[in-house]
C-alpha atoms as a PDB file:
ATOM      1  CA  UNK A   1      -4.876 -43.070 -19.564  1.00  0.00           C
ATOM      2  CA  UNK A   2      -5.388 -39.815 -18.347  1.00  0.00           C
ATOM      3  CA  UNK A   3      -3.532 -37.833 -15.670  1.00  0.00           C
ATOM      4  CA  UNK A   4      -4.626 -36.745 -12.444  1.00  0.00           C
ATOM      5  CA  UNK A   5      -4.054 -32.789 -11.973  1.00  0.00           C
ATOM      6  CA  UNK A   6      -1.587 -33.871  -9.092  1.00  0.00           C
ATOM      7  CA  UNK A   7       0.291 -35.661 -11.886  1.00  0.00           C
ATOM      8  CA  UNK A   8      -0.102 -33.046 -14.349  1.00  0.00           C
ATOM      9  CA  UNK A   9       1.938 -30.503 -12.033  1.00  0.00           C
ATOM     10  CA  UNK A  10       4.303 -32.849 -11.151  1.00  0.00           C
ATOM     11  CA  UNK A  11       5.091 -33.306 -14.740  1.00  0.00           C
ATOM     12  CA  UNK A  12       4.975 -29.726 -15.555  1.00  0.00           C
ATOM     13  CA  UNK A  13       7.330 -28.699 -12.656  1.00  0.00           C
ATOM     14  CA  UNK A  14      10.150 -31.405 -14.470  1.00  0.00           C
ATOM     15  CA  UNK A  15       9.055 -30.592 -17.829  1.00  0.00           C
ATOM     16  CA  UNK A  16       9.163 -26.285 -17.348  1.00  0.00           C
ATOM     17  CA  UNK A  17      12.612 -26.723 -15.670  1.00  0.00           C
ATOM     18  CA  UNK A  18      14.516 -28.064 -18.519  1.00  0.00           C
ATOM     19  CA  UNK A  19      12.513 -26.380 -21.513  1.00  0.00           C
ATOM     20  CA  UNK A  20      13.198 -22.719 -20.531  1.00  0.00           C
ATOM     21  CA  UNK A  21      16.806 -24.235 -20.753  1.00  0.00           C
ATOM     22  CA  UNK A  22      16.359 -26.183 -23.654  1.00  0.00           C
ATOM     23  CA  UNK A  23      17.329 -24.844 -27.701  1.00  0.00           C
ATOM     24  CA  UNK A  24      14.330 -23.931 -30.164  1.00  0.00           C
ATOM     25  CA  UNK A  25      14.417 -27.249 -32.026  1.00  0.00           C
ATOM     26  CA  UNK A  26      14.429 -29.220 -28.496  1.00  0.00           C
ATOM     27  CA  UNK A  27      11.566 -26.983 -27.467  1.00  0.00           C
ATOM     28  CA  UNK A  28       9.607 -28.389 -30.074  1.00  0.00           C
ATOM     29  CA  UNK A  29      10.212 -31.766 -29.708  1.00  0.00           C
ATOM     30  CA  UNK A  30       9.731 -31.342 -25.806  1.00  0.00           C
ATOM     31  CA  UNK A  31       6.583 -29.260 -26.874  1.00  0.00           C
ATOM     32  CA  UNK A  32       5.000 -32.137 -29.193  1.00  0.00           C
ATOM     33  CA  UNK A  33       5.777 -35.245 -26.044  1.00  0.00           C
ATOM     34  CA  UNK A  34       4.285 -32.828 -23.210  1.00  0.00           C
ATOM     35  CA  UNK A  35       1.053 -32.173 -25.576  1.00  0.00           C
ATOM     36  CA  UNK A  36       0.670 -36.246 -26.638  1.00  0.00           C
ATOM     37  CA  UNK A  37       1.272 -36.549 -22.835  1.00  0.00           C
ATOM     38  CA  UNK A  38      -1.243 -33.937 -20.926  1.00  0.00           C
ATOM     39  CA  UNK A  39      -3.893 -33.794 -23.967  1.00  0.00           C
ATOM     40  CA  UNK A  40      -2.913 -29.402 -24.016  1.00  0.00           C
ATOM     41  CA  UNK A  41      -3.246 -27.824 -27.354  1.00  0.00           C
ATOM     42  CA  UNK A  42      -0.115 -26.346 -28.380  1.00  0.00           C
ATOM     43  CA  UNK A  43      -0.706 -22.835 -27.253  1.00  0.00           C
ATOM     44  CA  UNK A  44      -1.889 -23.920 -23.552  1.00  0.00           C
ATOM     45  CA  UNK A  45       1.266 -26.120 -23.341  1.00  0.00           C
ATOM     46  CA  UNK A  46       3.786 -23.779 -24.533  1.00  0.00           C
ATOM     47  CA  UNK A  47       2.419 -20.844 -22.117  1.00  0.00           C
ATOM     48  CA  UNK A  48       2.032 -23.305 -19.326  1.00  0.00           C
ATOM     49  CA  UNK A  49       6.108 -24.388 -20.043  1.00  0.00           C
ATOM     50  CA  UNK A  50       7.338 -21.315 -20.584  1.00  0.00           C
ATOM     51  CA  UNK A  51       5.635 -19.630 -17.345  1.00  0.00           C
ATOM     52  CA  UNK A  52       5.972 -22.565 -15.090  1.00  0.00           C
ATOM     53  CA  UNK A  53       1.887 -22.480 -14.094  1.00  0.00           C
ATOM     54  CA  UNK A  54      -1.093 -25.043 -14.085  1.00  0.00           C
ATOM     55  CA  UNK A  55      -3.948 -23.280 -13.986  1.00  0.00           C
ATOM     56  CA  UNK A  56      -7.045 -22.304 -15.725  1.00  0.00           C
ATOM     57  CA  UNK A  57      -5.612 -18.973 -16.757  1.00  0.00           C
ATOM     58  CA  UNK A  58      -1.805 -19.884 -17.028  1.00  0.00           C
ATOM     59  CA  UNK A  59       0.557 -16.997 -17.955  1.00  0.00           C
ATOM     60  CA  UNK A  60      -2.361 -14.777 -17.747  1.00  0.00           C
ATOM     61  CA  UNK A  61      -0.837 -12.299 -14.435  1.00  0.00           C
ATOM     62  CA  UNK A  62      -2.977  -9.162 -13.289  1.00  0.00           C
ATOM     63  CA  UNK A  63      -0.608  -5.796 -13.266  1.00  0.00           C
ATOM     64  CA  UNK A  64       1.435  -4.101 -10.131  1.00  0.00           C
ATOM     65  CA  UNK A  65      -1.103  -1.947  -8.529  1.00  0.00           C
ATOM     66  CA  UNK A  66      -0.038   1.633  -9.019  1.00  0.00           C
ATOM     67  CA  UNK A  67       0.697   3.504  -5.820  1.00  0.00           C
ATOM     68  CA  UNK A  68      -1.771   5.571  -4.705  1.00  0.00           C
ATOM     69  CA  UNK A  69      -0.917   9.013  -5.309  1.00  0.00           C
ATOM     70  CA  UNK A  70      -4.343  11.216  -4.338  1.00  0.00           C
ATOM     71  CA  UNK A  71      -4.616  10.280  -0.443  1.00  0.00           C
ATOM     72  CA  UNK A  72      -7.607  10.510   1.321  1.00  0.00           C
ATOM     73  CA  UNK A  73      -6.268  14.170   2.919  1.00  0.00           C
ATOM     74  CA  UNK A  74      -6.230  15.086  -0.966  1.00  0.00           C
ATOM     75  CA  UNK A  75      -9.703  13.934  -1.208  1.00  0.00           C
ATOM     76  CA  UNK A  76     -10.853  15.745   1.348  1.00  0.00           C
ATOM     77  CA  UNK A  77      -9.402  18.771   0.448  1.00  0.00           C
ATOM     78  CA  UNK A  78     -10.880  17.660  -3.163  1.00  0.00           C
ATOM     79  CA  UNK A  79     -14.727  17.644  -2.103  1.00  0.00           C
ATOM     80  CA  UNK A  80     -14.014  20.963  -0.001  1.00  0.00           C
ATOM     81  CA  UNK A  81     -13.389  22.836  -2.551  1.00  0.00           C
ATOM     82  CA  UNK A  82     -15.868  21.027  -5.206  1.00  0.00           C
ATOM     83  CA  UNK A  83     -18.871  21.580  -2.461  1.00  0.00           C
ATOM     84  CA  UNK A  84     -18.237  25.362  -1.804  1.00  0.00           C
ATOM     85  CA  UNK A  85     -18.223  25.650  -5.811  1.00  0.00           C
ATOM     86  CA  UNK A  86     -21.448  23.866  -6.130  1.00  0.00           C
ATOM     87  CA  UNK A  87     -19.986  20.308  -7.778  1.00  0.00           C
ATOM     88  CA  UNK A  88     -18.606  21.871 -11.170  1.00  0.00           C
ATOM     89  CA  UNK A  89     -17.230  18.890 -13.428  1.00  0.00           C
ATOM     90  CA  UNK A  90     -13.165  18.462 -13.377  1.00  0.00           C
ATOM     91  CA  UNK A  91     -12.791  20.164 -16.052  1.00  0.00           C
ATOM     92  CA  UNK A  92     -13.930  23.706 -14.529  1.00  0.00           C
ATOM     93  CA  UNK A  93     -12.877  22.466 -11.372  1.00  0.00           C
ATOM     94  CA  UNK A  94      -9.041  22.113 -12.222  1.00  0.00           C
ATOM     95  CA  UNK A  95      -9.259  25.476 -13.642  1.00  0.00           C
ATOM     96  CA  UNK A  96      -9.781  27.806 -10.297  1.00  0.00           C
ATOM     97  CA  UNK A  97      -8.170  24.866  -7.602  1.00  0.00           C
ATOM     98  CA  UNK A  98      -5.425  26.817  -6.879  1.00  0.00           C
ATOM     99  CA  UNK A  99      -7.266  30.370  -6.414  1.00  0.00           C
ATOM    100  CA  UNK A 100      -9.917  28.635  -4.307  1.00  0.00           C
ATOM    101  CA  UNK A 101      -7.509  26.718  -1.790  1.00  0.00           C
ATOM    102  CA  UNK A 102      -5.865  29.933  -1.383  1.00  0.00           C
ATOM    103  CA  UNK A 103      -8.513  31.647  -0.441  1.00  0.00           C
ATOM    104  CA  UNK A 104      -9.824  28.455   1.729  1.00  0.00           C
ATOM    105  CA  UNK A 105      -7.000  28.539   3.815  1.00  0.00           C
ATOM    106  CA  UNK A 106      -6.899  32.346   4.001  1.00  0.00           C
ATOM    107  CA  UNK A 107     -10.067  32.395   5.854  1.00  0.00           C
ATOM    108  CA  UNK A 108      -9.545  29.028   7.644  1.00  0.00           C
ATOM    109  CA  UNK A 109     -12.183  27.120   6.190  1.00  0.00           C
ATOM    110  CA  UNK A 110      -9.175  24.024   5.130  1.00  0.00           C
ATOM    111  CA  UNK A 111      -6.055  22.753   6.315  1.00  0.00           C
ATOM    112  CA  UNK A 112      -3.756  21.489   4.391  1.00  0.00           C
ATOM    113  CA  UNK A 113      -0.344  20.495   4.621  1.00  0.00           C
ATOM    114  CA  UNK A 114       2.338  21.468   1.861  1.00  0.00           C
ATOM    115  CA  UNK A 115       2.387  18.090  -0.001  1.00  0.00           C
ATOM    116  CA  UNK A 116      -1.396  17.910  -0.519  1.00  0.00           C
ATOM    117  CA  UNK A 117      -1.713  21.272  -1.557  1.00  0.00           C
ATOM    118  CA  UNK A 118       0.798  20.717  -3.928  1.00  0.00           C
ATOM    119  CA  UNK A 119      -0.751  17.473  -5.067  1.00  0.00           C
ATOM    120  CA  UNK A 120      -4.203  19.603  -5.940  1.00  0.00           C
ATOM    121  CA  UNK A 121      -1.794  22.163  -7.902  1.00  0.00           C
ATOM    122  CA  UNK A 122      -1.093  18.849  -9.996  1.00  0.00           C
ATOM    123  CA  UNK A 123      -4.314  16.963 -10.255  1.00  0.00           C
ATOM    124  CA  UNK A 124      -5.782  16.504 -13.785  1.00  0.00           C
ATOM    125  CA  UNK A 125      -9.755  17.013 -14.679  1.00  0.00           C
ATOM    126  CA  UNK A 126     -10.014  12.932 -15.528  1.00  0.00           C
ATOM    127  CA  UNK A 127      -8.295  12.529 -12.190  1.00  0.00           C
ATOM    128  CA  UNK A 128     -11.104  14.475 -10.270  1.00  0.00           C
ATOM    129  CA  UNK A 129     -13.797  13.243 -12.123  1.00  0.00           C
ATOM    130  CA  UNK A 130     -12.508   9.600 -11.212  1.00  0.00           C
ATOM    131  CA  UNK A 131     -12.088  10.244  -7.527  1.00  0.00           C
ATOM    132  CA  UNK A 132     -15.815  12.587  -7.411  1.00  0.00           C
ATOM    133  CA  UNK A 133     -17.016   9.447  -9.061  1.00  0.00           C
ATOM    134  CA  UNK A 134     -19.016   8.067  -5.978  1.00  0.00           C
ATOM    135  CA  UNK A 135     -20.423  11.713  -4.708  1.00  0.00           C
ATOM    136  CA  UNK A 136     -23.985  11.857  -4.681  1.00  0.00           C
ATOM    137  CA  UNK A 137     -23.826  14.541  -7.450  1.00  0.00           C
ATOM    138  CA  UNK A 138     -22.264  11.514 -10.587  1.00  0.00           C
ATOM    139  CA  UNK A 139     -24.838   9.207  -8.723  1.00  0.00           C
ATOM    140  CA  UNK A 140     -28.055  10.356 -10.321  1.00  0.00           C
ATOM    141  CA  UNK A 141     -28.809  10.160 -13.976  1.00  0.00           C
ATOM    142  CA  UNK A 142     -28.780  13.760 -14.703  1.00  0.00           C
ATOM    143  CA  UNK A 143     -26.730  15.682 -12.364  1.00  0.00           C
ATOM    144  CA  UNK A 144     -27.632  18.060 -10.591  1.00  0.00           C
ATOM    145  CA  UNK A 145     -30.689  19.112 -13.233  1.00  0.00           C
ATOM    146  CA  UNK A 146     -32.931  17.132 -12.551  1.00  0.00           C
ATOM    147  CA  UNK A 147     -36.079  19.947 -11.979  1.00  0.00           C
ATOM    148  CA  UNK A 148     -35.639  22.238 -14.860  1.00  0.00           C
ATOM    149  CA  UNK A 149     -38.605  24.405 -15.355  1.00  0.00           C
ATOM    150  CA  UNK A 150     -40.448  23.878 -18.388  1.00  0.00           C
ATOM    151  CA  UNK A 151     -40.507  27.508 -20.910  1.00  0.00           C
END
């Protein structure tokens, strides 16, 4: 007879509690009577015991978002500075941020605060390309080359 996923849950909510509490050899035997009962294969019913979950991708958890540490006032100041260079790639980019935000705010083309400038100072060339990612510029297929003249 087979269960009803109502019953199955049921049954793993009973079953979960008292293997995570149970010894190895126990674990086994619990193991072996909650496969013969639910149909599982051994892997499926261990991960759903040991993580309490029914579901099609039991124990299987996505990762803690990162905190967002480039801002959109970063960004901003990010595509500033990479427009009034003419879009250079990260790499060349990182190189002359902190000459080129000086100057920017010398002749009040940016404002920044103190912790986004200091955030640029920091930024890495994989970072920029990531965030530059969805300018019009990484869009094409080429870059910006796209009418070379022929020699």
């Amino acid at each position: 007879m087979a269960l009803t996923m109502n019953q199955r849950k049921a049954l793993t909510k009973e079953v979960a509690k008292r293997y995570k509490k149970a010894a190895k050899k126990e674990k086994a035997m619990m193991l072996d009577e909650f496969m013969a009962t639910t149909g599982y294969n051994r892997s499926y019913a261990s991960r759903v015991l040991r993580k309490g979950v029914l579901d099609k991708h039991a124990g299987l958890t996505k990762k803690k978002a990162r905190p967002r540490i480039y801002d959109e006032a970063v960004l901003k100041a990010l595509r500033k500075i990479w427009a009034v260079l003419d879009m250079p790639c990260g790499k060349r980019l990182v190189a002359v941020i902190p000459e080129m935000t000086a100057k920017l705010k010398q002749f009040d083309e940016i404002t920044i605060d103190v912790s986004t400038e200091e955030k640029l100072q920091r930024i890495s060339a994989p970072t920029i390309d990531r965030l530059l990612k969805k300018e019009e510029r990484y869009k094409s297929k080429h870059g910006r080359k796209q009418n070379r003249a022929a020699f």
